[in-house]
C-alpha atoms as a PDB file:
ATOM      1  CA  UNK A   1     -10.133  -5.397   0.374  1.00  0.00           C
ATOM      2  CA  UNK A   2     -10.902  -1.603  -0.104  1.00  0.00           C
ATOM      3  CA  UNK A   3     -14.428  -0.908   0.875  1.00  0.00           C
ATOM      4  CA  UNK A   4     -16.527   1.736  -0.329  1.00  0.00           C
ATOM      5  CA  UNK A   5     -17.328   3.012   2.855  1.00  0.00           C
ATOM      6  CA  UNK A   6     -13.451   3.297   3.490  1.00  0.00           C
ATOM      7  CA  UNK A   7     -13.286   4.565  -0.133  1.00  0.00           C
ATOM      8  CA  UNK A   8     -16.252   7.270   1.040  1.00  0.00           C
ATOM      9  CA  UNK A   9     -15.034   8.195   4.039  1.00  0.00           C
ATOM     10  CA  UNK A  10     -11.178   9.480   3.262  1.00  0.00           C
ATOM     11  CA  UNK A  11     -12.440  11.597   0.234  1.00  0.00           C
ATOM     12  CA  UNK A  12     -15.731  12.617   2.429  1.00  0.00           C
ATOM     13  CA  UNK A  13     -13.231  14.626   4.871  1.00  0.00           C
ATOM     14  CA  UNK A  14     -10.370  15.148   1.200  1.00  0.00           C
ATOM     15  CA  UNK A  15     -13.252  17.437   0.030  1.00  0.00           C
ATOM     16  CA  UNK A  16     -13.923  18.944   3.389  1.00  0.00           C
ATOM     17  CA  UNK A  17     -10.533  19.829   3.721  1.00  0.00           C
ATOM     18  CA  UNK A  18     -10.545  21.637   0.386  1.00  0.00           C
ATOM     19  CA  UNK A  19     -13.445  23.554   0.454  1.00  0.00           C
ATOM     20  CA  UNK A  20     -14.753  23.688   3.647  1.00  0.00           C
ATOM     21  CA  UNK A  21     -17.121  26.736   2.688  1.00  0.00           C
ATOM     22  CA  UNK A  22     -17.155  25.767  -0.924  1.00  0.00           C
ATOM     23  CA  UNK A  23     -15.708  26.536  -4.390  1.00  0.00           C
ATOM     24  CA  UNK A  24     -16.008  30.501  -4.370  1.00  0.00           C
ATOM     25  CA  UNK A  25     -13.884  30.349  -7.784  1.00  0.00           C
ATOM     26  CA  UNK A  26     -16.198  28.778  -9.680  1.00  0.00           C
ATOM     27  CA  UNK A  27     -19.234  29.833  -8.337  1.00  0.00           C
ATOM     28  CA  UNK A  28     -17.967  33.545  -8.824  1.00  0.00           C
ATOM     29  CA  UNK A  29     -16.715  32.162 -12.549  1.00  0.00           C
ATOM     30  CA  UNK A  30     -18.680  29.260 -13.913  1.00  0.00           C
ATOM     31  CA  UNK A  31     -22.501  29.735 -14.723  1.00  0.00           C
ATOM     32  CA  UNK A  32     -24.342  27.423 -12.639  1.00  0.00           C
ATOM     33  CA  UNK A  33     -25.820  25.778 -16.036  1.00  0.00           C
ATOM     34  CA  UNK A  34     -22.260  25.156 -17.403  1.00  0.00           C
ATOM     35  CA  UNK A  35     -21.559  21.503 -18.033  1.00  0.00           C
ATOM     36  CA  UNK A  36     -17.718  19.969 -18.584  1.00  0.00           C
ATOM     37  CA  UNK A  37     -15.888  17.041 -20.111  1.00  0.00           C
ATOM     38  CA  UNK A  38     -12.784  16.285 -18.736  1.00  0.00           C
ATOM     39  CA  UNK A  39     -10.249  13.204 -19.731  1.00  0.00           C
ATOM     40  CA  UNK A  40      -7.870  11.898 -16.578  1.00  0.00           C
ATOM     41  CA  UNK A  41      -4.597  11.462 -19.192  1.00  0.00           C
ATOM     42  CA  UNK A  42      -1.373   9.932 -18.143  1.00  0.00           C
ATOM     43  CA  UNK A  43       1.777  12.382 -18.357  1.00  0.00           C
ATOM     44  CA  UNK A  44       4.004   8.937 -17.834  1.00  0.00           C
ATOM     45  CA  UNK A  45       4.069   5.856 -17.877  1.00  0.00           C
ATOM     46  CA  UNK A  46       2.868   3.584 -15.314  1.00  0.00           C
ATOM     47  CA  UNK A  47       0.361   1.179 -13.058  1.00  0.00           C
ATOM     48  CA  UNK A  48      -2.993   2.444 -12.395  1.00  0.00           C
ATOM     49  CA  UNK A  49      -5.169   2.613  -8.906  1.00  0.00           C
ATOM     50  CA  UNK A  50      -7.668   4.553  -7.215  1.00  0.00           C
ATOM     51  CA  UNK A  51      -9.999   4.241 -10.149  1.00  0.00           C
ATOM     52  CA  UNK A  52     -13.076   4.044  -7.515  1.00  0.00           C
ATOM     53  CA  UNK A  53     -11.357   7.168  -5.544  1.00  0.00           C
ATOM     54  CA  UNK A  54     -10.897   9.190  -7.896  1.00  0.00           C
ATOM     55  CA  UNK A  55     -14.795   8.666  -9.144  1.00  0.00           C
ATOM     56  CA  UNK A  56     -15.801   9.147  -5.397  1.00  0.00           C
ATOM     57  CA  UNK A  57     -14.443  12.225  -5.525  1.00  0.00           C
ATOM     58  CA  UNK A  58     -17.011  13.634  -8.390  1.00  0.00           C
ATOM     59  CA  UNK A  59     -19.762  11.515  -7.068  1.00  0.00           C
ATOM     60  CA  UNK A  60     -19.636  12.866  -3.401  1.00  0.00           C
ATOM     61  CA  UNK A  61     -19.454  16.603  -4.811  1.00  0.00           C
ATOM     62  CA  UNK A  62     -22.262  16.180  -6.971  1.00  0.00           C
ATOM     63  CA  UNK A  63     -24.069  13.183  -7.634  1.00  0.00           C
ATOM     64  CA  UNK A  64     -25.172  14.516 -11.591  1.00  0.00           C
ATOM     65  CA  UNK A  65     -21.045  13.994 -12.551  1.00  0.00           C
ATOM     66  CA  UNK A  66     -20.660  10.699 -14.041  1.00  0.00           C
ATOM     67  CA  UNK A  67     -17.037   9.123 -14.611  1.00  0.00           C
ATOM     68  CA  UNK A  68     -15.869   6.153 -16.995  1.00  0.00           C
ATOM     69  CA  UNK A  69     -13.622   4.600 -16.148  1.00  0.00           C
ATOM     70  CA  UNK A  70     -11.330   3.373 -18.985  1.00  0.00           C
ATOM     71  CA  UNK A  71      -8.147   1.813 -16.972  1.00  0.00           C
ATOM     72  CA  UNK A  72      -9.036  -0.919 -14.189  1.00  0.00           C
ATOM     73  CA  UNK A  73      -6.569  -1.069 -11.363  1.00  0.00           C
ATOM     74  CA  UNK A  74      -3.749  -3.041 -11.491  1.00  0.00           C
ATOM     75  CA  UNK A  75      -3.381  -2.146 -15.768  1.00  0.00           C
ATOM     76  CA  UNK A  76      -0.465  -1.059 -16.854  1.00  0.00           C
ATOM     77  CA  UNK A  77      -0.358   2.502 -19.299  1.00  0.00           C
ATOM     78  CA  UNK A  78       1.731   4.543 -20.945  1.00  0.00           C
ATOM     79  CA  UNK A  79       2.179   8.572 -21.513  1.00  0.00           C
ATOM     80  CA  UNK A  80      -0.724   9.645 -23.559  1.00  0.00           C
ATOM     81  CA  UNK A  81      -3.060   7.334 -22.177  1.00  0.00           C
ATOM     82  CA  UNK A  82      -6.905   8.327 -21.018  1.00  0.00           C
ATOM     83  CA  UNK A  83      -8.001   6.508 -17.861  1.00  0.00           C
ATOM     84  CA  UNK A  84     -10.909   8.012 -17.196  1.00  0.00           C
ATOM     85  CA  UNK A  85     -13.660  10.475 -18.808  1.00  0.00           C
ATOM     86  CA  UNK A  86     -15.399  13.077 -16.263  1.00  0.00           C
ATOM     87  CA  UNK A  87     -18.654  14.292 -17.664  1.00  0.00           C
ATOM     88  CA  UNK A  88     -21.496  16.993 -15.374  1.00  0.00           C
ATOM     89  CA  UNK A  89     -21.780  19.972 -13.886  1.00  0.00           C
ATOM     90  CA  UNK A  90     -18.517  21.912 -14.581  1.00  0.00           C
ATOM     91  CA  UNK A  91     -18.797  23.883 -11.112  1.00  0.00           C
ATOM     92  CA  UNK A  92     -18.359  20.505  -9.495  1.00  0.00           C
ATOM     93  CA  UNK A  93     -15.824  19.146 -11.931  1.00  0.00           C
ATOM     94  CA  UNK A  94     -13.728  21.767 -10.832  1.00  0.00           C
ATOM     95  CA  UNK A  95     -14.459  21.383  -7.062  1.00  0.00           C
ATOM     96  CA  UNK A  96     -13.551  17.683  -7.356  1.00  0.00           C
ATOM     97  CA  UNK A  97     -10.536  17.627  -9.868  1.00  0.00           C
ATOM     98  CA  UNK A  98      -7.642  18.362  -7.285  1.00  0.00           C
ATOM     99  CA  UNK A  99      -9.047  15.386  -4.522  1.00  0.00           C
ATOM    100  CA  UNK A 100      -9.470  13.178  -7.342  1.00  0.00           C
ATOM    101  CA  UNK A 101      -6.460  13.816  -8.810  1.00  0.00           C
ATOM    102  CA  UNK A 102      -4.761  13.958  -5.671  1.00  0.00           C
ATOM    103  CA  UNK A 103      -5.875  10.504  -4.273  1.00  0.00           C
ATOM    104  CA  UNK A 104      -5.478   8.815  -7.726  1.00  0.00           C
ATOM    105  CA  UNK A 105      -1.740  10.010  -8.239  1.00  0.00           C
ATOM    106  CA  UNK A 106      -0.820   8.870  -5.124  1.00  0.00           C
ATOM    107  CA  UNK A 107      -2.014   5.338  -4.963  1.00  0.00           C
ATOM    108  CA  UNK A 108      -0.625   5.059  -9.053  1.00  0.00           C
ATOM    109  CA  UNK A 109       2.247   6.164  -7.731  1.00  0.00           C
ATOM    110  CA  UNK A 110       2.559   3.367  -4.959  1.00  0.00           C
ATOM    111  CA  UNK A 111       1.766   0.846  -7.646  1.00  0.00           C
ATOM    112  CA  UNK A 112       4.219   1.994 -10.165  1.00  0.00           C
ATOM    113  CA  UNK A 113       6.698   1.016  -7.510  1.00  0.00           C
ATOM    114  CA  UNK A 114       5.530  -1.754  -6.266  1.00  0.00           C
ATOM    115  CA  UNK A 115       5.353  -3.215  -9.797  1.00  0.00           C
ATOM    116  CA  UNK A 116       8.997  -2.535 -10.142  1.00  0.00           C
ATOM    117  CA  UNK A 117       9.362  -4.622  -6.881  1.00  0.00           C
ATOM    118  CA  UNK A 118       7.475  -7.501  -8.193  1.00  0.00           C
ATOM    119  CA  UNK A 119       9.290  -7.429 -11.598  1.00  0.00           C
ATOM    120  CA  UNK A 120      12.698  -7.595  -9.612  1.00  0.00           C
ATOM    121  CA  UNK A 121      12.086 -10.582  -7.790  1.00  0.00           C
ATOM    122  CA  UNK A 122       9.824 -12.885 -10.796  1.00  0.00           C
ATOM    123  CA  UNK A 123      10.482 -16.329 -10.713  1.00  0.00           C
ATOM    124  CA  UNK A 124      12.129 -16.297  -6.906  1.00  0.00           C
ATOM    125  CA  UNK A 125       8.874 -17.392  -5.552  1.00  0.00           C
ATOM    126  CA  UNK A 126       9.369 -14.307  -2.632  1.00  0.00           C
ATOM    127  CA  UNK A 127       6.271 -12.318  -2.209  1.00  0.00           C
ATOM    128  CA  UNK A 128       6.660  -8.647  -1.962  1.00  0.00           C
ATOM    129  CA  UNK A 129       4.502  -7.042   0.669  1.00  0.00           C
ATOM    130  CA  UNK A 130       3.910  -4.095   2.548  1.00  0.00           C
ATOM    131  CA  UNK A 131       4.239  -2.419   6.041  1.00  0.00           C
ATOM    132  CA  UNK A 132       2.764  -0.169   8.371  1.00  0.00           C
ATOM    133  CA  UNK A 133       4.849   2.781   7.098  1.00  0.00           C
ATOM    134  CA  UNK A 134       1.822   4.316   5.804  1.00  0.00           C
ATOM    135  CA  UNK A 135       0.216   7.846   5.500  1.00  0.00           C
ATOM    136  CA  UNK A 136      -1.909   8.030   8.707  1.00  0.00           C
ATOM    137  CA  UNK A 137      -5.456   8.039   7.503  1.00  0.00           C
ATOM    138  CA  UNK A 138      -4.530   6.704   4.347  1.00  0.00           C
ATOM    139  CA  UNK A 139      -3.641   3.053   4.804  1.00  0.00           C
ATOM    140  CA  UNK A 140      -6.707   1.295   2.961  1.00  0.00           C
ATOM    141  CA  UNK A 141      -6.586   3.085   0.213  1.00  0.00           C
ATOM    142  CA  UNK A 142      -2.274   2.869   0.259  1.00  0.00           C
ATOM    143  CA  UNK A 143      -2.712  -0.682   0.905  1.00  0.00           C
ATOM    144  CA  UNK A 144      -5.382  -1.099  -2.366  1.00  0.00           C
ATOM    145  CA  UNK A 145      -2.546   0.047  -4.162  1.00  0.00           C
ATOM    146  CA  UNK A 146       0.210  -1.955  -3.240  1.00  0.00           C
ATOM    147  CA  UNK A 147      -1.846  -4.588  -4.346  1.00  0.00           C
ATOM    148  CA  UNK A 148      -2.516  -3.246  -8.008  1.00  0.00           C
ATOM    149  CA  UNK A 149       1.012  -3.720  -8.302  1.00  0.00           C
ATOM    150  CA  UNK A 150       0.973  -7.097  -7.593  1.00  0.00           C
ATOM    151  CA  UNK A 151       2.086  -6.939  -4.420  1.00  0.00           C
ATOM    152  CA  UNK A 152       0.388  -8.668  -1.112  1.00  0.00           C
ATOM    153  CA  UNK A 153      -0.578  -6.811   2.118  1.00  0.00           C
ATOM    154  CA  UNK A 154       1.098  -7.363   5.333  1.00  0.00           C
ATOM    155  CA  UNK A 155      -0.989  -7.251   8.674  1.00  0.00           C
ATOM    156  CA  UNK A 156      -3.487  -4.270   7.969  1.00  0.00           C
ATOM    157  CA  UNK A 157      -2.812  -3.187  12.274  1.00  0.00           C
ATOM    158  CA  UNK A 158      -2.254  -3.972  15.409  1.00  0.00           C
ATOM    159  CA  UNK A 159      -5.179  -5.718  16.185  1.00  0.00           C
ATOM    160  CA  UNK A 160      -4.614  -8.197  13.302  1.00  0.00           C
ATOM    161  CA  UNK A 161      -1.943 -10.624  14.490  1.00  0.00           C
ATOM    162  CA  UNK A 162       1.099 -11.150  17.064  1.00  0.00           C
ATOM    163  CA  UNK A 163       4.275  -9.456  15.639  1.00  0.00           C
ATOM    164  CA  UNK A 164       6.965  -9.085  18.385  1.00  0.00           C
ATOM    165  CA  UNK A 165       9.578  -7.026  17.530  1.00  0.00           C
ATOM    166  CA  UNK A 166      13.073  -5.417  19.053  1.00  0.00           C
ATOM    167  CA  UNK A 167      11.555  -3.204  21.441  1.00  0.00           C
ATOM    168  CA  UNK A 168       8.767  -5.933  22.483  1.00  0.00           C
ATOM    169  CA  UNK A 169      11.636  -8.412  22.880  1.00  0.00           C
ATOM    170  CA  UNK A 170      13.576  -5.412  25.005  1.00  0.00           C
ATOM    171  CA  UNK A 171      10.880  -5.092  27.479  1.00  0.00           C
ATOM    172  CA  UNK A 172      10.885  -8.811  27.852  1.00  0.00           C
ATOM    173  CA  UNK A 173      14.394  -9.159  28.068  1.00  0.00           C
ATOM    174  CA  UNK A 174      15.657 -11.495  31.355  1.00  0.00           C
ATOM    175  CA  UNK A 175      12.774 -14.054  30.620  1.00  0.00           C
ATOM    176  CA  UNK A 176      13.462 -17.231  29.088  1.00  0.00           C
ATOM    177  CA  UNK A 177      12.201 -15.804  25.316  1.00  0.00           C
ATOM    178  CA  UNK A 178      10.700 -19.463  24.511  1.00  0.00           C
ATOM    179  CA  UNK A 179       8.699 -19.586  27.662  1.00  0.00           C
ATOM    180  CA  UNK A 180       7.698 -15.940  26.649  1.00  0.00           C
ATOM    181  CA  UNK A 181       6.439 -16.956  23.560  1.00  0.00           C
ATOM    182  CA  UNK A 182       4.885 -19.792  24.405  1.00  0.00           C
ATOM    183  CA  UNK A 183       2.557 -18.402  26.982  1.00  0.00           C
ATOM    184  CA  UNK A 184       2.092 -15.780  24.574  1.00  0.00           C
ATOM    185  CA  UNK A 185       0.704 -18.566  22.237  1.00  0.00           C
ATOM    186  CA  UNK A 186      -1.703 -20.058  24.857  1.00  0.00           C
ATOM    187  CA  UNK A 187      -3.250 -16.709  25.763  1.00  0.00           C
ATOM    188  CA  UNK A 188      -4.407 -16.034  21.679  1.00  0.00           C
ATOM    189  CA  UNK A 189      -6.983 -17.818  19.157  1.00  0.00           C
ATOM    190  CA  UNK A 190      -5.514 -20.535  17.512  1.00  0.00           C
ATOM    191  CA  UNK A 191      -6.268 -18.489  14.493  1.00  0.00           C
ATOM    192  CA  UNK A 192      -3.809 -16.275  15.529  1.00  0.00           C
ATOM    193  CA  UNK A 193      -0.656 -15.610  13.512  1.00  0.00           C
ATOM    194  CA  UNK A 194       2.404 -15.234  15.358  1.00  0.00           C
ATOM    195  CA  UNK A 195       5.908 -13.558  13.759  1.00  0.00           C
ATOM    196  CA  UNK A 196       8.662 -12.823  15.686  1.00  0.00           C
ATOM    197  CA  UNK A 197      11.796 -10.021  14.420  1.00  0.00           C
ATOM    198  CA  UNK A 198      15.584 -11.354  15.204  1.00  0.00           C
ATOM    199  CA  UNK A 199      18.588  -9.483  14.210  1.00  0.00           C
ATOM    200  CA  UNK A 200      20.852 -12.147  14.788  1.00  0.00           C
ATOM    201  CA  UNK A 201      21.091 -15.749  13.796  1.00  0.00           C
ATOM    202  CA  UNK A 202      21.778 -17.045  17.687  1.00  0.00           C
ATOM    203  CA  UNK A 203      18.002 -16.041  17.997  1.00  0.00           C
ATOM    204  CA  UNK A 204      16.765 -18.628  15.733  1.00  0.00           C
ATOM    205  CA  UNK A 205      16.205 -21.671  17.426  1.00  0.00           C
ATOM    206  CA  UNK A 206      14.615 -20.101  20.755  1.00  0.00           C
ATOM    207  CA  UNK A 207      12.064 -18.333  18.746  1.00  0.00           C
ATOM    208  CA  UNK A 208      11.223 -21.717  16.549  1.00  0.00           C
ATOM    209  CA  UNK A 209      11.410 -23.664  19.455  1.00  0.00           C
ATOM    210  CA  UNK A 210       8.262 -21.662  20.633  1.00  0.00           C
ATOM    211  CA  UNK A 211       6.228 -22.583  17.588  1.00  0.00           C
ATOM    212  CA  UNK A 212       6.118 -19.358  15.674  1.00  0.00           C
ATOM    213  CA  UNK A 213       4.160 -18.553  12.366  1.00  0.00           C
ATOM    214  CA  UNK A 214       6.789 -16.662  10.831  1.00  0.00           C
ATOM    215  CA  UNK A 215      10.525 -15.259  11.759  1.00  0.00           C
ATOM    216  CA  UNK A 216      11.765 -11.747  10.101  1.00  0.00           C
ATOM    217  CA  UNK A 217      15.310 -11.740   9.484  1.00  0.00           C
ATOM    218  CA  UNK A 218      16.018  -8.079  10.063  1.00  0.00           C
ATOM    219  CA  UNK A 219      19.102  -6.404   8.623  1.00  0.00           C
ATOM    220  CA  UNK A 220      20.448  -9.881   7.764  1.00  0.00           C
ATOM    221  CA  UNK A 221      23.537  -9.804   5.486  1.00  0.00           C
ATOM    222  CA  UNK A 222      23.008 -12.184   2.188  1.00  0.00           C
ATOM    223  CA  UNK A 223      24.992 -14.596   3.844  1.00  0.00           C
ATOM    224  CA  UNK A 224      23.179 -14.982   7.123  1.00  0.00           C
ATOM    225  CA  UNK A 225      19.815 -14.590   5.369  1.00  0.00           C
ATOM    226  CA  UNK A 226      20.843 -18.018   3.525  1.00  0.00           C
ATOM    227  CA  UNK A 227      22.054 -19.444   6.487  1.00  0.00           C
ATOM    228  CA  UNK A 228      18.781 -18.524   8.328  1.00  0.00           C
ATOM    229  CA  UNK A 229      16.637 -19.983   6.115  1.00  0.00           C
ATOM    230  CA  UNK A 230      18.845 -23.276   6.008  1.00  0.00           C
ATOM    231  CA  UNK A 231      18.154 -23.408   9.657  1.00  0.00           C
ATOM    232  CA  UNK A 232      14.835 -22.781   9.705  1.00  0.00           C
ATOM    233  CA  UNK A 233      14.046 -25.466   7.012  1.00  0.00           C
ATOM    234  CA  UNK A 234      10.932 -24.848   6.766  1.00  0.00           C
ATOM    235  CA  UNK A 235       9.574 -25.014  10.126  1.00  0.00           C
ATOM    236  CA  UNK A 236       8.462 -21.402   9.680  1.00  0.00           C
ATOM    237  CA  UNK A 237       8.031 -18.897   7.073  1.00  0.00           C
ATOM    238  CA  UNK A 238      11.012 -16.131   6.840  1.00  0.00           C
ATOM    239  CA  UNK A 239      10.562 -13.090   6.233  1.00  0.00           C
ATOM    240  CA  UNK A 240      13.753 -10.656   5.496  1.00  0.00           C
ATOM    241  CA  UNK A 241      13.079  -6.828   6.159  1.00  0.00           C
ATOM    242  CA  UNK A 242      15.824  -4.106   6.243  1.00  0.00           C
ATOM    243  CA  UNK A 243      17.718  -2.645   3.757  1.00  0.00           C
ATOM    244  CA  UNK A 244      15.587  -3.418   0.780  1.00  0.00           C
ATOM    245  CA  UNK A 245      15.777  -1.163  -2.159  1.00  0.00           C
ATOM    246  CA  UNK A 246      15.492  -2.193  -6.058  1.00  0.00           C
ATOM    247  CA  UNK A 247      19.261  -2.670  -6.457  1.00  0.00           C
ATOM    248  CA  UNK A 248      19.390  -5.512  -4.073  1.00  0.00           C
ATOM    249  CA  UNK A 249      15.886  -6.686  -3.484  1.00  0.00           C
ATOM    250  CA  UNK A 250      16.694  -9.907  -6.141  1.00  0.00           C
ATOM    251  CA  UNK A 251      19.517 -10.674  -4.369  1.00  0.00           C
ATOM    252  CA  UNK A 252      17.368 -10.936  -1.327  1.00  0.00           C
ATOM    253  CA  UNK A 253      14.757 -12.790  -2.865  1.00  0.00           C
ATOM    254  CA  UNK A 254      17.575 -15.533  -4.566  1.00  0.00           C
ATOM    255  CA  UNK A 255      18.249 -16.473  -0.861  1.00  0.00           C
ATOM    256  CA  UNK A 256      15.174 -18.325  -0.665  1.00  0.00           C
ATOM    257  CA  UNK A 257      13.132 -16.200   1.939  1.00  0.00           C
ATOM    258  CA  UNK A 258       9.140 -16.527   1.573  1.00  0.00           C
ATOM    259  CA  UNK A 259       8.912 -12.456   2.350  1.00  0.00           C
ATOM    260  CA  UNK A 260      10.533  -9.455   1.408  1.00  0.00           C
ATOM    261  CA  UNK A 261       8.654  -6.280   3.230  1.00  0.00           C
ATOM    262  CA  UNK A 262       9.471  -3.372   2.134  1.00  0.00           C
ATOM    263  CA  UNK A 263       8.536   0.052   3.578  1.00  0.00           C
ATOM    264  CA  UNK A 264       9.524   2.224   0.555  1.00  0.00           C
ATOM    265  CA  UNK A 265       6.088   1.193  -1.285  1.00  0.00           C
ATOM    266  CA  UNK A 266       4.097   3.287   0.719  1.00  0.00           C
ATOM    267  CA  UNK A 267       6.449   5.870   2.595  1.00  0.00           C
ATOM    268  CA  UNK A 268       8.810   6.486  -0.369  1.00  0.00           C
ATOM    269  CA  UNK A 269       6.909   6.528  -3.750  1.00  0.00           C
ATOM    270  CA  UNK A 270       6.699   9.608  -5.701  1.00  0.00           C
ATOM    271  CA  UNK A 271       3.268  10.386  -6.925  1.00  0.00           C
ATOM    272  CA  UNK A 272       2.558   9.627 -10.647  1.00  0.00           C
ATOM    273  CA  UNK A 273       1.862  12.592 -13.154  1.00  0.00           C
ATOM    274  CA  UNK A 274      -1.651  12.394 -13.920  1.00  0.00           C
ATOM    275  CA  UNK A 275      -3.723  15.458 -15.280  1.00  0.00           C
ATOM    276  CA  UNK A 276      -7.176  16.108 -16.241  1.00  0.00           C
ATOM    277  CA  UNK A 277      -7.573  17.937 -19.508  1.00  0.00           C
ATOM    278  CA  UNK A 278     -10.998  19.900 -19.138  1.00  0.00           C
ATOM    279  CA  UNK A 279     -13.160  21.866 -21.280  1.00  0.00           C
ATOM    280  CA  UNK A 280     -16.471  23.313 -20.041  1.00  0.00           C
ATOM    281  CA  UNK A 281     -19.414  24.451 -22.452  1.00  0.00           C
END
């Protein structure tokens, strides 16, 4: 769930970044009495989020700018569209427009794709979901986004749940991976989720045999991703990762794997066109 003190805190240090001394074009332009009404208008079509951002970004310049919010998150638009109305002081309309816009683009852009994820794979019963490809500092609100596409979040960090992959399994490489595992197991919460990366089918049944949570197939042909989930019958969920893009993500999902994580959502989308049409008086 996107807080608002996660919300607060990335556009806190957005605005900081942008004027770190202040707005000296519109103070040297705009009269300090000026007011502006700006609409946020889609150039394209697509999904929207970062409603609450993009208001954050007016509020925490100036606290007399009020925003409406016309699109929820998660609603689909097309070109032409308003999603929001801006209305306050025009000096801080100005100083907030390119973090708001900014922010906003970015996580409507994640959604947009992610949608086109979901829409691929309807009916398969696979869940599309995230990874930890994300912009550093940016996850939460990267992560909100996915999610307005109607996509599902993977673990949010480290410190979330057990998720041993190749290079963990490198290191422990020469112990008996079961055993591993296991003791692994006994050491944790019984809360804890446990998933374990292969990249080969013979590593199927010492990983189950450990008790797992959930396998990842990794760079699994179509052919051994149905065989893998035939043999794991199942006694755990399977995940398939690698080599997903939007020509053959519904070819992954008709295999009959619970998961299809994708890294493209966040570290490949293309930030929506979004613009806000202003006029101050």
């Amino acid at each position: 769930m996107l807080t608002q003190a996660a919300i607060d805190r990335v556009v806190r240090l957005a605005l900081e970044e942008d004027a770190p001394w202040g707005d000296i074009t519109s103070e040297a332009l705009i009269p300090a009495a000026a007011t502006a009404e700006a609409d946020l208008i889609a150039r394209e079509p697509g999904v929207f989020s970062g409603g609450a951002v993009f208001a954050a970004a007016f509020r925490l310049t100036d606290q007399a700018v009020s925003v409406a919010l016309e699109a929820a998150d998660g609603s689909r638009f097309a070109a032409g569209d308003r999603l929001a109305r801006v209305t306050g002081p025009a000096r801080a309309v100005l100083t907030a427009e390119r973090v708001g816009l900014n922010l906003a683009q970015r996580m409507s852009g994640i959604a947009t794709l992610t949608a086109r994820y979901v829409d691929a794979v309807a009916g398969s019963g696979a869940r599309i979901a995230d990874t930890r490809k994300t912009t550093p500092g940016l996850r939460a609100l990267e992560r909100h986004a996915v999610v307005s596409g109607g996509g599902h979040n993977h673990r949010f960090s480290l410190s979330d749940a057990v998720m041993a992959k190749d290079n963990h399994l490198a290191v422990v490489a020469g112990r008996d991976l079961t055993q591993a595992l296991r003791e692994a197991r006994e050491s944790l919460p019984h809360t804890t989720h446990i998933e374990v990366e292969v990249d080969r089918i013979d590593q199927i049944e010492p990983v189950l045999a450990a008790g797992v949570d959930t396998i990842m197939l990794d760079n699994f042909s179509l052919d051994d991703l149905r065989d893998g989930v035939r043999l794991i019958a199942g006694r755990a969920a399977v995940e398939a990762s690698g080599g997903v893009n939007l020509d053959s993500v519904s070819d992954i999902a008709a295999t009959g794997v619970d998961v299809i994580s994708v890294g493209a959502l966040t570290h490949a989308a293309r930030s929506l066109d979004l613009g806000l049409d202003i006029a101050v008086s």
